[in-house]
Every structure is written in structure tokens, then in C-alpha cells.
C-alpha atoms as a PDB file:
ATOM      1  CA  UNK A   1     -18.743  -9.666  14.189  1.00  0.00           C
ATOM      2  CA  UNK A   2     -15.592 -11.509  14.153  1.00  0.00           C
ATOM      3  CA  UNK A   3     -13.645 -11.612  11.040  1.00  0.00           C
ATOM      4  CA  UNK A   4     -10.236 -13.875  10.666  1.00  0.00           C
ATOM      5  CA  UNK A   5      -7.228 -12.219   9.426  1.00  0.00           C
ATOM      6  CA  UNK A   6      -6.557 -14.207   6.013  1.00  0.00           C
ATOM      7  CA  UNK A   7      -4.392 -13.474   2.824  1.00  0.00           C
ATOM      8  CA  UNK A   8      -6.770 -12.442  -0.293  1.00  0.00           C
ATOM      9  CA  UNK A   9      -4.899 -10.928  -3.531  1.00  0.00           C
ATOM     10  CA  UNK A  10      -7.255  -8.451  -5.095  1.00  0.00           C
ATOM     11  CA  UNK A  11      -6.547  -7.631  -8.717  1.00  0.00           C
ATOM     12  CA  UNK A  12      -7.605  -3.905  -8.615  1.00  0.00           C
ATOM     13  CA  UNK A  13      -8.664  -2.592  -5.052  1.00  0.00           C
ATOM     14  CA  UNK A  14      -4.944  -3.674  -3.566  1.00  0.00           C
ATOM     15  CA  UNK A  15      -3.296  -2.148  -6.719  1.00  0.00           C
ATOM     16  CA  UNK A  16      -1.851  -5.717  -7.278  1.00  0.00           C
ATOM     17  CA  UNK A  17       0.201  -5.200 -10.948  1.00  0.00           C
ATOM     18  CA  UNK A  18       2.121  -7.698 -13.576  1.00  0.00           C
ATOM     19  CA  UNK A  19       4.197  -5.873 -15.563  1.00  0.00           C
ATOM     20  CA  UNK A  20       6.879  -6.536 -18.433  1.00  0.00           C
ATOM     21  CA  UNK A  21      10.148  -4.745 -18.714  1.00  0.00           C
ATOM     22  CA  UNK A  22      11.541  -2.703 -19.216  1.00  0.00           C
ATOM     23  CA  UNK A  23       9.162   0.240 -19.606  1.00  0.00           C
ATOM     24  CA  UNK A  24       9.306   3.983 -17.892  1.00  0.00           C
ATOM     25  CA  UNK A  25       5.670   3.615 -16.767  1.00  0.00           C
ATOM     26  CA  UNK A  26       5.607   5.253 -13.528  1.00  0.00           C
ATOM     27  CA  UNK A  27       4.284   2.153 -11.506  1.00  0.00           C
ATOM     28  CA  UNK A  28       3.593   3.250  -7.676  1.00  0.00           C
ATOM     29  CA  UNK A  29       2.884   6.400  -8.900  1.00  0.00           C
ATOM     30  CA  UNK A  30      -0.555   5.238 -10.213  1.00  0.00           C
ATOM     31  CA  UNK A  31      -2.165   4.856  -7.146  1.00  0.00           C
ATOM     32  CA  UNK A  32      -2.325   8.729  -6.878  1.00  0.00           C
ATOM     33  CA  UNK A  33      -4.598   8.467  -9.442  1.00  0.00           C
ATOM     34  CA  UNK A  34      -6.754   6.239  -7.174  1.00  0.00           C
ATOM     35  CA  UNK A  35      -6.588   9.063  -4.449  1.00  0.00           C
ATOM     36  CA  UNK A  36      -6.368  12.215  -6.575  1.00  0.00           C
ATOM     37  CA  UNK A  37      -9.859  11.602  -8.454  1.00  0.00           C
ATOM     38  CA  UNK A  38     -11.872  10.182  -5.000  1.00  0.00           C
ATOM     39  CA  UNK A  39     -14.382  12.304  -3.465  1.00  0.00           C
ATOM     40  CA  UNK A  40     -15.254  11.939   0.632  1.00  0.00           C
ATOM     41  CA  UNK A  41     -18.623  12.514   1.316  1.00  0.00           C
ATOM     42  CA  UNK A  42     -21.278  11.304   4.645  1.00  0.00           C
ATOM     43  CA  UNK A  43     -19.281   9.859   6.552  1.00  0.00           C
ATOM     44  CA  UNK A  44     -19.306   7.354   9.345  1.00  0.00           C
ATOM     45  CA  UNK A  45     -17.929   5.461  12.247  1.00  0.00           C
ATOM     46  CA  UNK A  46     -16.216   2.214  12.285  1.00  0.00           C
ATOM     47  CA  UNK A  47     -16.027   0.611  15.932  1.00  0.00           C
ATOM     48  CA  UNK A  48     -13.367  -2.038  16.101  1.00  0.00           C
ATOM     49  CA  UNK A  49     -10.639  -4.233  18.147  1.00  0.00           C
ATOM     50  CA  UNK A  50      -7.992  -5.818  16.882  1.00  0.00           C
ATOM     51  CA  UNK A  51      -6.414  -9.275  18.698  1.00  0.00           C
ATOM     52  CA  UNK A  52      -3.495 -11.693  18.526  1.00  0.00           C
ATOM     53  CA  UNK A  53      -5.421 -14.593  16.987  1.00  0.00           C
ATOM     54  CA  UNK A  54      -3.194 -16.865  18.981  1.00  0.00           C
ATOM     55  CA  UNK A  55      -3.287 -15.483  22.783  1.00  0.00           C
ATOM     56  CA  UNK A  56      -6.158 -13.150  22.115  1.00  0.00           C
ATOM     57  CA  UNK A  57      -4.228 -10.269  23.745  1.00  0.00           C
ATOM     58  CA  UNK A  58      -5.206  -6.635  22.188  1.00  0.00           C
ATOM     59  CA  UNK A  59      -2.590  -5.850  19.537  1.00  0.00           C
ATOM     60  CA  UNK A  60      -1.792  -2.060  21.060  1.00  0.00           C
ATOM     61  CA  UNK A  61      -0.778   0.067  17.697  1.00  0.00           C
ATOM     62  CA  UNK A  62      -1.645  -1.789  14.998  1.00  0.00           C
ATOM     63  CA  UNK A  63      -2.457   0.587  11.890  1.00  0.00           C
ATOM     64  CA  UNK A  64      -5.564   0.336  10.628  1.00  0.00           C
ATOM     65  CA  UNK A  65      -6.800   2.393   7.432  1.00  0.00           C
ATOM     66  CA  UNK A  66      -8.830   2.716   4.278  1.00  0.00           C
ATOM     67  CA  UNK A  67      -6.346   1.848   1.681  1.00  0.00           C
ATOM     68  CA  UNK A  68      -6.232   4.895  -1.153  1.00  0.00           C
ATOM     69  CA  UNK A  69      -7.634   7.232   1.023  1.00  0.00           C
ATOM     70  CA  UNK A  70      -5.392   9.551   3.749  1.00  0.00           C
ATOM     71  CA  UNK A  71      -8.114   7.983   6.445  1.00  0.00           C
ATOM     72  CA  UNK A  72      -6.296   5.902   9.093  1.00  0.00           C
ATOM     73  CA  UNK A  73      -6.036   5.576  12.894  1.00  0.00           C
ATOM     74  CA  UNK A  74      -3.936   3.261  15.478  1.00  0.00           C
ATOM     75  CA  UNK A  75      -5.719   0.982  18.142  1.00  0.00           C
ATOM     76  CA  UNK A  76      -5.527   2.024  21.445  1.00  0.00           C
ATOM     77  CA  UNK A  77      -3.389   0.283  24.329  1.00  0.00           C
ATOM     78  CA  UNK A  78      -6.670  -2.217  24.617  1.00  0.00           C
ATOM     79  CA  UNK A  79      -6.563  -2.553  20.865  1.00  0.00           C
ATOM     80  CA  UNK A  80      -9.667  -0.997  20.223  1.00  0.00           C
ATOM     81  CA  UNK A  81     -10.011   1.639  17.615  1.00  0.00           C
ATOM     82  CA  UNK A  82     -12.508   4.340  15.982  1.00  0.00           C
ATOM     83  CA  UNK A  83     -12.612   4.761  12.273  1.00  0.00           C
ATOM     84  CA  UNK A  84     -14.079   7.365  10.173  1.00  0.00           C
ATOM     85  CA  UNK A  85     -15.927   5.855   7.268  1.00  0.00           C
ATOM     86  CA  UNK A  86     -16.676   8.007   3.998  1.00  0.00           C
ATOM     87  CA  UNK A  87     -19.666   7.116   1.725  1.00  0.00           C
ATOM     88  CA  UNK A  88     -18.857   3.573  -0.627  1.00  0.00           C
ATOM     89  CA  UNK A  89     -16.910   1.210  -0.622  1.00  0.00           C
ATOM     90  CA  UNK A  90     -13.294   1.042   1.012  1.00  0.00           C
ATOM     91  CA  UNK A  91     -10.829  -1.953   1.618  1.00  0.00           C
ATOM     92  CA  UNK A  92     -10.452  -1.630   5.310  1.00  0.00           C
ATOM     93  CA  UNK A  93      -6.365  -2.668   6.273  1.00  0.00           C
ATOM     94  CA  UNK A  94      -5.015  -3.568   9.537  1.00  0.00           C
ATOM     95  CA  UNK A  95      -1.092  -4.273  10.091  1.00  0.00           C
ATOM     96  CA  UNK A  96       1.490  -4.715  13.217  1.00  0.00           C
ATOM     97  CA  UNK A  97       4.427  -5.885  12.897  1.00  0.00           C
ATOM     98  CA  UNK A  98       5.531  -9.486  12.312  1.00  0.00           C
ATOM     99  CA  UNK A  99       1.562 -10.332  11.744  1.00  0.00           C
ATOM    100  CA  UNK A 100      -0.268 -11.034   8.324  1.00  0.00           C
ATOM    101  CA  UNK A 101      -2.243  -8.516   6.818  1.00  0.00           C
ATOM    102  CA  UNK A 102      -5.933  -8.148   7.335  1.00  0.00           C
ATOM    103  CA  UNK A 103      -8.348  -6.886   4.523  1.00  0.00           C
ATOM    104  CA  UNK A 104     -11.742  -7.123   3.722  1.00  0.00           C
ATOM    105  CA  UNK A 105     -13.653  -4.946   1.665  1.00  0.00           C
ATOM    106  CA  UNK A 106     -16.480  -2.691   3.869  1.00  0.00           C
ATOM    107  CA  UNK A 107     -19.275  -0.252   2.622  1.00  0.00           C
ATOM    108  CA  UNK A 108     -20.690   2.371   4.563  1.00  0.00           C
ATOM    109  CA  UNK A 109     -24.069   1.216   3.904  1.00  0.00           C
ATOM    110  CA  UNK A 110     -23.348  -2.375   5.811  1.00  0.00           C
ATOM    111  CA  UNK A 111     -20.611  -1.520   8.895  1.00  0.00           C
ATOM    112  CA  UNK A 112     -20.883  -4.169  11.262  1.00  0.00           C
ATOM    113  CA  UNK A 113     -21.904  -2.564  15.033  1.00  0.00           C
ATOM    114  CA  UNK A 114     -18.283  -3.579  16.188  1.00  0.00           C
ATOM    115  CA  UNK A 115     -15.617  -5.184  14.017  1.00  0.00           C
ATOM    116  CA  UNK A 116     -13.326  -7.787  16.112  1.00  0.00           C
ATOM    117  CA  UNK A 117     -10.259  -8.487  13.603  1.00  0.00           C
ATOM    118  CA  UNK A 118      -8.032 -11.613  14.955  1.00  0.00           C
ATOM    119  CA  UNK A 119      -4.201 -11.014  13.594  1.00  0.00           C
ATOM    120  CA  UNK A 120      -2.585 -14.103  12.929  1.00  0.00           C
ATOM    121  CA  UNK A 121       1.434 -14.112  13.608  1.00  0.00           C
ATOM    122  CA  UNK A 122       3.452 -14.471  10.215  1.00  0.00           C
ATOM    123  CA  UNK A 123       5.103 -17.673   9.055  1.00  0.00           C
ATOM    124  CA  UNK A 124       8.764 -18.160   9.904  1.00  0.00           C
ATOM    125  CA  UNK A 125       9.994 -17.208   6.101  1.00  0.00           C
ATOM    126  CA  UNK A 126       7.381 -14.309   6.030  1.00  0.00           C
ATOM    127  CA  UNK A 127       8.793 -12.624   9.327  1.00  0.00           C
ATOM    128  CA  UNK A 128      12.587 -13.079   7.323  1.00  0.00           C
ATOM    129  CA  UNK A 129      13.640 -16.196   9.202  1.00  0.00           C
ATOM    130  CA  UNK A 130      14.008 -18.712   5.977  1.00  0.00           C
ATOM    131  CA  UNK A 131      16.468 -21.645   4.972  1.00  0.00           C
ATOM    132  CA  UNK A 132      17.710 -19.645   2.697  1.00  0.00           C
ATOM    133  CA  UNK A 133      18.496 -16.429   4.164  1.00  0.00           C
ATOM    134  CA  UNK A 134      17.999 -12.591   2.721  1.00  0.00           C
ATOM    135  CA  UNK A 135      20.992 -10.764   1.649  1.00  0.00           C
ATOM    136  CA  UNK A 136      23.452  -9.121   4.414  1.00  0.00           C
ATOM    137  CA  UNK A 137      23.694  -5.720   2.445  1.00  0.00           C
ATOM    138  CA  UNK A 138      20.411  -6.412  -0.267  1.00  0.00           C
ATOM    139  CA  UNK A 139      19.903  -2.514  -0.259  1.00  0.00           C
ATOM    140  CA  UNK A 140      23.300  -2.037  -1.997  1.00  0.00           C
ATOM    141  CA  UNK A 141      22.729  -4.457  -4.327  1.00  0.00           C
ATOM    142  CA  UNK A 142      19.719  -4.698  -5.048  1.00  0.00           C
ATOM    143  CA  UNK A 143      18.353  -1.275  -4.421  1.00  0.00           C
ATOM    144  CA  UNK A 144      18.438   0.983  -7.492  1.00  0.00           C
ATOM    145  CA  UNK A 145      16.949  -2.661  -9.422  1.00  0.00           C
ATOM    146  CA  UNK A 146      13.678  -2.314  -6.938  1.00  0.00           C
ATOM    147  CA  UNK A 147      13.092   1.343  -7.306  1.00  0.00           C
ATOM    148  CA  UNK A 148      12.936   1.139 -10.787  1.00  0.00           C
ATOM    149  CA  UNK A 149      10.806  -1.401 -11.240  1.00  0.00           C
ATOM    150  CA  UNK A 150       8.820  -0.506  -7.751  1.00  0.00           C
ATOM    151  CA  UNK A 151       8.558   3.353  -8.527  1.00  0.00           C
ATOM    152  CA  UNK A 152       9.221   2.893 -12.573  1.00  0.00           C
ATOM    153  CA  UNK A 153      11.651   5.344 -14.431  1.00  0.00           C
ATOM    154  CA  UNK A 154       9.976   9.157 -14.829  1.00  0.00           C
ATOM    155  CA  UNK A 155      10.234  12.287 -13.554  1.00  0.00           C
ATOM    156  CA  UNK A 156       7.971  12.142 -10.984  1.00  0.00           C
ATOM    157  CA  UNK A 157       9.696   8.864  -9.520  1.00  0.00           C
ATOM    158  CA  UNK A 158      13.320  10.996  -9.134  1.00  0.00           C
ATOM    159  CA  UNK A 159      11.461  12.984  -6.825  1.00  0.00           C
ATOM    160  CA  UNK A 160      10.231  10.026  -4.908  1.00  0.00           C
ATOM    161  CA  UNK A 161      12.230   8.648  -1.807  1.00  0.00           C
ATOM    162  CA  UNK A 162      12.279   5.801   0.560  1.00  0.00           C
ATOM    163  CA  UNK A 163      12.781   7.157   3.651  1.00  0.00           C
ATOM    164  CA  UNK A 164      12.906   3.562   5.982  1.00  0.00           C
ATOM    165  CA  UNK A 165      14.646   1.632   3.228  1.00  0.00           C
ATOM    166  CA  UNK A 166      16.362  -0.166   5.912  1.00  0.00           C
ATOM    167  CA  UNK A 167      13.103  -2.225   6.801  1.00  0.00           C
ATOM    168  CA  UNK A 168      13.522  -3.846   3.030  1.00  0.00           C
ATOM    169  CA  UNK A 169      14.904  -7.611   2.790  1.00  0.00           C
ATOM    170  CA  UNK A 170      16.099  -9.084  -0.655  1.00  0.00           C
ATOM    171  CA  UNK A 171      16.556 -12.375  -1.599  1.00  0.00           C
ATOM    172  CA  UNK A 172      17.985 -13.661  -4.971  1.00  0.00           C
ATOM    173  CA  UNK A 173      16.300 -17.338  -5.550  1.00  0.00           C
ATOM    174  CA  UNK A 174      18.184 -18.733  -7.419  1.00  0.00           C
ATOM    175  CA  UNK A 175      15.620 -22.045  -8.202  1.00  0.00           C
ATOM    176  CA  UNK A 176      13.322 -19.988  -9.337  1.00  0.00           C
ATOM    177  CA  UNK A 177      15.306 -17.154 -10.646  1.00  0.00           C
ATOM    178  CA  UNK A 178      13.473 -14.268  -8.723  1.00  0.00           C
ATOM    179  CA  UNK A 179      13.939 -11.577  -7.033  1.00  0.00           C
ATOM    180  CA  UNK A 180      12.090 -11.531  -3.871  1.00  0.00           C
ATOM    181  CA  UNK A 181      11.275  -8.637  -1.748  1.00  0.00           C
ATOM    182  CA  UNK A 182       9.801  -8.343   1.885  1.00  0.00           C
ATOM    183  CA  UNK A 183       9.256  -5.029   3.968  1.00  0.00           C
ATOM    184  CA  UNK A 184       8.700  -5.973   7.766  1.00  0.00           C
ATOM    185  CA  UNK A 185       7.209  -2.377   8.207  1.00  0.00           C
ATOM    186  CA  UNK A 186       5.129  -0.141   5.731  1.00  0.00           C
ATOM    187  CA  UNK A 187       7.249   1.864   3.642  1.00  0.00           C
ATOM    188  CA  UNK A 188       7.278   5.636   4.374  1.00  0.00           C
ATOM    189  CA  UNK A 189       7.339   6.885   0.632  1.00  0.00           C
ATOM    190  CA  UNK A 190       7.936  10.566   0.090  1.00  0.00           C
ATOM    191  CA  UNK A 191       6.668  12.221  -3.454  1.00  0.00           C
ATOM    192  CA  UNK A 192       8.450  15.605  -3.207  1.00  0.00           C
ATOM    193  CA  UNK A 193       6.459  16.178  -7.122  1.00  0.00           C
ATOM    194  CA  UNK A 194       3.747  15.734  -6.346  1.00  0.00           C
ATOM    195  CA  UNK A 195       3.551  16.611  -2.324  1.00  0.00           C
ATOM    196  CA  UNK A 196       2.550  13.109  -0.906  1.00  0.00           C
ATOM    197  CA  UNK A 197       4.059  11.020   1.749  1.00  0.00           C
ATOM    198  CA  UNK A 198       2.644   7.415   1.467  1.00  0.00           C
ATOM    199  CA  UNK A 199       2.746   4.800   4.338  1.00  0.00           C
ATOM    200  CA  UNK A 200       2.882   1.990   1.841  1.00  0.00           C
ATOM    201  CA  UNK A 201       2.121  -1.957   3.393  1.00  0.00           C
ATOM    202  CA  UNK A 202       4.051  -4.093   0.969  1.00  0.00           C
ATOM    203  CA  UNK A 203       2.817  -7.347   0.737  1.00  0.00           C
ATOM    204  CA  UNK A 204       4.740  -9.109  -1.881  1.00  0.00           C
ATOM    205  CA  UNK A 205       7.432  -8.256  -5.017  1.00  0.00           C
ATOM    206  CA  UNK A 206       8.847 -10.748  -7.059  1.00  0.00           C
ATOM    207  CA  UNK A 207      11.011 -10.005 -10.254  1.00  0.00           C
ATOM    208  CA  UNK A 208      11.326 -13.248 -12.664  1.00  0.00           C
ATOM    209  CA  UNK A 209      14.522 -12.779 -14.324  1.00  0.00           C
ATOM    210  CA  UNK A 210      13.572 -15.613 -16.948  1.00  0.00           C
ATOM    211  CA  UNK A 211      10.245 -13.896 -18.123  1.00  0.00           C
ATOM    212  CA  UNK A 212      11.290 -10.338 -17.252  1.00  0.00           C
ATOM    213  CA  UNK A 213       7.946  -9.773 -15.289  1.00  0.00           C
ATOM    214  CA  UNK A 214       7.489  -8.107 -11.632  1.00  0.00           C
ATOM    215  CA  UNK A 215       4.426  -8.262  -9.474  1.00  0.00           C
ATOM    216  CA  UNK A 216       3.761  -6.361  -6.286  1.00  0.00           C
ATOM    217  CA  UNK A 217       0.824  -5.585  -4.670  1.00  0.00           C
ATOM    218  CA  UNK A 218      -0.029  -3.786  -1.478  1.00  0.00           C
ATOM    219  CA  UNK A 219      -2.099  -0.944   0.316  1.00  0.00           C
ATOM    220  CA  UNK A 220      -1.325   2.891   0.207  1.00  0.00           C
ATOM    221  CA  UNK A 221      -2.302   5.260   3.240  1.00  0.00           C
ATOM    222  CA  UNK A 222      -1.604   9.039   1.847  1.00  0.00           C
ATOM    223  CA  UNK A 223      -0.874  12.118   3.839  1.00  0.00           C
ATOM    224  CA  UNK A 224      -0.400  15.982   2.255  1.00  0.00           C
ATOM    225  CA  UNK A 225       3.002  16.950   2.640  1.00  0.00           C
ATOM    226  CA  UNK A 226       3.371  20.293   4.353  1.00  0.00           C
ATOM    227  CA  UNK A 227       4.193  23.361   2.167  1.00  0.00           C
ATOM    228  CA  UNK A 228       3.399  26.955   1.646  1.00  0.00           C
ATOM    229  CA  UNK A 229       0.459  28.450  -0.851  1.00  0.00           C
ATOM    230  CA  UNK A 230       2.692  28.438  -3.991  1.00  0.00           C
ATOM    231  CA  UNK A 231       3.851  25.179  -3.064  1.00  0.00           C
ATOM    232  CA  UNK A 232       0.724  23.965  -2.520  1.00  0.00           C
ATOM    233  CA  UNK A 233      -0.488  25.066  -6.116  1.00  0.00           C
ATOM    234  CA  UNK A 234       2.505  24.233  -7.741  1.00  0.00           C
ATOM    235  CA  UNK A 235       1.789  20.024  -6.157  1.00  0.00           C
ATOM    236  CA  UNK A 236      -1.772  20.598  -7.379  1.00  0.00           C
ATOM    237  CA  UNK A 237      -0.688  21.239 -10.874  1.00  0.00           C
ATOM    238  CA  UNK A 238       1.438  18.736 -11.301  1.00  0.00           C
ATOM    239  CA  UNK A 239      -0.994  16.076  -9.999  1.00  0.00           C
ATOM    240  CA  UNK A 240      -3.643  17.192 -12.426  1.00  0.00           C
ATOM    241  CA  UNK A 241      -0.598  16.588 -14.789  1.00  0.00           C
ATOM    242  CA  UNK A 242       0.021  13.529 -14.489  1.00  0.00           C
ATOM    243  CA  UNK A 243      -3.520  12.475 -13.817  1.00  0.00           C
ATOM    244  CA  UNK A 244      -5.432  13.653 -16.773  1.00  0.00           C
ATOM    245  CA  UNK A 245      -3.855  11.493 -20.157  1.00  0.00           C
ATOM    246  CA  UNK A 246      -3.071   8.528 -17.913  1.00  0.00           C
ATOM    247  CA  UNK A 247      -4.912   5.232 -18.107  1.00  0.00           C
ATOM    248  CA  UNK A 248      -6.382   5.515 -14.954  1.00  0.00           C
ATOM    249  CA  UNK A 249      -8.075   8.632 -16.448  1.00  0.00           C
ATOM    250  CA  UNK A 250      -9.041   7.108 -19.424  1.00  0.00           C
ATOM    251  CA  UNK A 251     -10.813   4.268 -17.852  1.00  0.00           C
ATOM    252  CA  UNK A 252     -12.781   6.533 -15.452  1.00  0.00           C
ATOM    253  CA  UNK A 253     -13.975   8.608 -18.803  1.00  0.00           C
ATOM    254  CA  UNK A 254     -14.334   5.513 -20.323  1.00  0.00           C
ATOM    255  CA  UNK A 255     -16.611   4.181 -17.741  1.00  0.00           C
ATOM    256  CA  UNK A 256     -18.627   7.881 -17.581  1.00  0.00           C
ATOM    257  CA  UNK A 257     -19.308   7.748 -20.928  1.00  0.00           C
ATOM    258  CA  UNK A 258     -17.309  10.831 -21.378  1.00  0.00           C
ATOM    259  CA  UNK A 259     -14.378  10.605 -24.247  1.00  0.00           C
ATOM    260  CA  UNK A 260     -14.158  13.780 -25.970  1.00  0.00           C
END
């Protein structure tokens, strides 16, 4: 089965958000709630290879996970790659540098024998070579202005750090009067609160400075942090914190049939 790498914006599965400011709504911080409340059962294997849809050569390290899950693996130096696949439904992601995004919702009841996935290179103004150029030092300006509307304003999101901010490009468009944001490598997102680091692929934000509205969407791969018992329990707590009351729990009760 050969699938072409294309660009599809997904309202829910890729966490794609429109949101009006200003608010303190802890924004990237809601896809925990995606991960926190998910259960892995039976699981599979996906068999796959992953190509440069222009030469057809194997594209050696490209990530490839199941986005809000901590399930993800690199291809090999032939660009093959073996994926374990839980019970449901998952958005299967695969990224490498400089190439568009691949994703393509996959359940574990329909897995194709092999999966060939053909990566097409990025555009010239999507790999950061544009007419109108990013900013020289956008981090400095424009920094603090993304993580609050990226991360939101709360407690959790003081705790939260960008630790590869440097792969970030800004661009103030001045036609349009928006912000726009590029990462040319997934963000490596650390959430000290709530003991998560998340290898985040950013695939677009744009702030509109007329209408006061950002949008960003994009696909989360989670790992545990590393900590002792009573930091373990303490991370725990907190996540059940700022799970349960949230909107994301609300909707799951909601859907359950189980409002108290």
C-alpha cells in the first residue's frame, strides 16, 4: 500500500485550535488531557518504509509516531521501520526535516501488510526561504508573545520550557497583519508540572493582530520525564489536577453519560 504524503488539517485528532485573546487557558497543555485519559491495550505491528517522493531514496531517520500517545520509532538507514500499534484508532505521523508532514488516520483493526509513505520535499517558503524573509533575532522579539499564546498563561505553563527554541522562525506580515510561525524541527517541550517532555511537530501558527485570533495545530509525541517515587506521585497528582474540571473532561463524561 502506497500512500502520498499530503497536507490534511484535522479539527480534533491534530489538536488544531482557534482561539480569541486574551485568555489564561492553558492551550498546549490540553493535549495531556488527550494522553492522560487513553488506555493501551492489544497491540500490534505496523510494517512500513518511508521514501523521498522525488528520488525515491529511503528517508534514513525520519520520526514516525502515533500522535497523543508516547509510541514512536525512527526508520532505519533503508528507511524501513516497525511500529507498535495499540487497539483503535491512532493518527499515524511521519516527519524529516525540510519534508511535509505525513498523516493519515490508521486502526488496528485495518493495518495495511506494509505501509510505503512517499515524503514530498517542502515548498521554498515552507523550508524558510521566502520573499519576504523571517526575522534575524524573531526569538527576542517575538518570543514571550508565542509562549503565551502557544503554551497560554497558568501555572502549569511557567513550568513548561522550550528547550530547541532556536529551530523557531517568525515573521511579522505585515499585508495581512499576522504573526507567522514555522519550526523546521519538532519542538522538544519540557512540562517540569506535570513530568512530560513532548516532541511537538508544529505545523502552522498564525496570530491575526486585526481579529486578535491564533491558530496552531500540530502532533504531540509524549515521553515520562525521569524522577524518583515522590516525584513521580507528586506529577501524578497534579495531572489528575488539571485533568478532572477541564473541558476535555467534561466532554468525555459528557459523552459517557456520566455527569454527576
Amino acid at each position: 500500500m502506497t500512500v502520498p504524503a499530503t497536507k490534511t488539517i484535522r479539527t480534533i485528532r491534530t489538536f488544531k485550535t482557534h482561539m480569541r485573546l486574551p485568555s489564561g487557558m492553558p492551550r498546549l497543555l490540553l493535549l495531556c488531557f488527550l494522553f492522560l485519559s487513553g488506555t493501551l491495550t492489544a497491540q500490534k505491528t505496523l510494517h512500513g518504509l518511508v521514501l523521498d517522493a522525488t528520488s525515491g531514496q529511503p528517508l534514513a531517520g525520519a520520526s514516525v509516531f502515533l500522535s497523543n500517545t508516547s509510541i514512536g520509532t525512527v526508520a532505519n538507514g533503508r528507511g524501513e521501520f516497525e511500529l507498535t500499534f495499540p487497539s483503535g484508532k491512532y493518527d499515524l505521523v511521519i516527519s524529516a526535516v525540510d519534508y511535509e508532514t505525513y498523516s493519515n488516520t490508521l486502526s488496528s483493526t485495518d493495518l495495511p501488510e506494509r505501509l510505503t509513505v512517499r515524503l514530498k520535499p517542502k515548498s521554498r517558503e515552507l523550508a524558510g526561504i521566502v520573499v519576504q524573509p523571517f526575522e534575524k533575532d524573531g526569538w527576542k522579539t517575538w518570543g514571550k508573545f508565542f509562549l503565551e499564546n502557544f503554551m497560554g498563561i497558568s501555572k502549569e505553563a511557567e513550568h513548561t520550557v522550550i528547550r530547541n527554541k532556536e529551530t523557531l522562525r517568525f515573521r511579522r506580515d505585515h499585508k495581512t497583519n499576522e504573526l507567522v510561525v514555522i519550526a523546521r524541527e519538532p519542538l522538544i517541550i519540557e512540562n517540569n508540572a506535570l513530568g512530560y517532555r513532548i516532541r511537538y511537530q508544529l505545523e502552522e501558527f498564525n496570530y491575526n493582530f486585526s481579529s486578535r485570533f491564533v491558530t496552531f495545530y500540530g502532533f504531540p509525541l509524549y515521553e515520562e520525564m525521569k524522577g524518583g517515587a515522590v516525584r513521580k506521585r507528586k506529577w501524578a497528582e497534579a495531572r489528575r489536577e488539571v485533568y478532572y474540571g477541564s473541558l476535555m473532561h467534561f466532554m468525555r463524561a459528557l459523552y459517557r453519560n456520566r455527569l454527576v
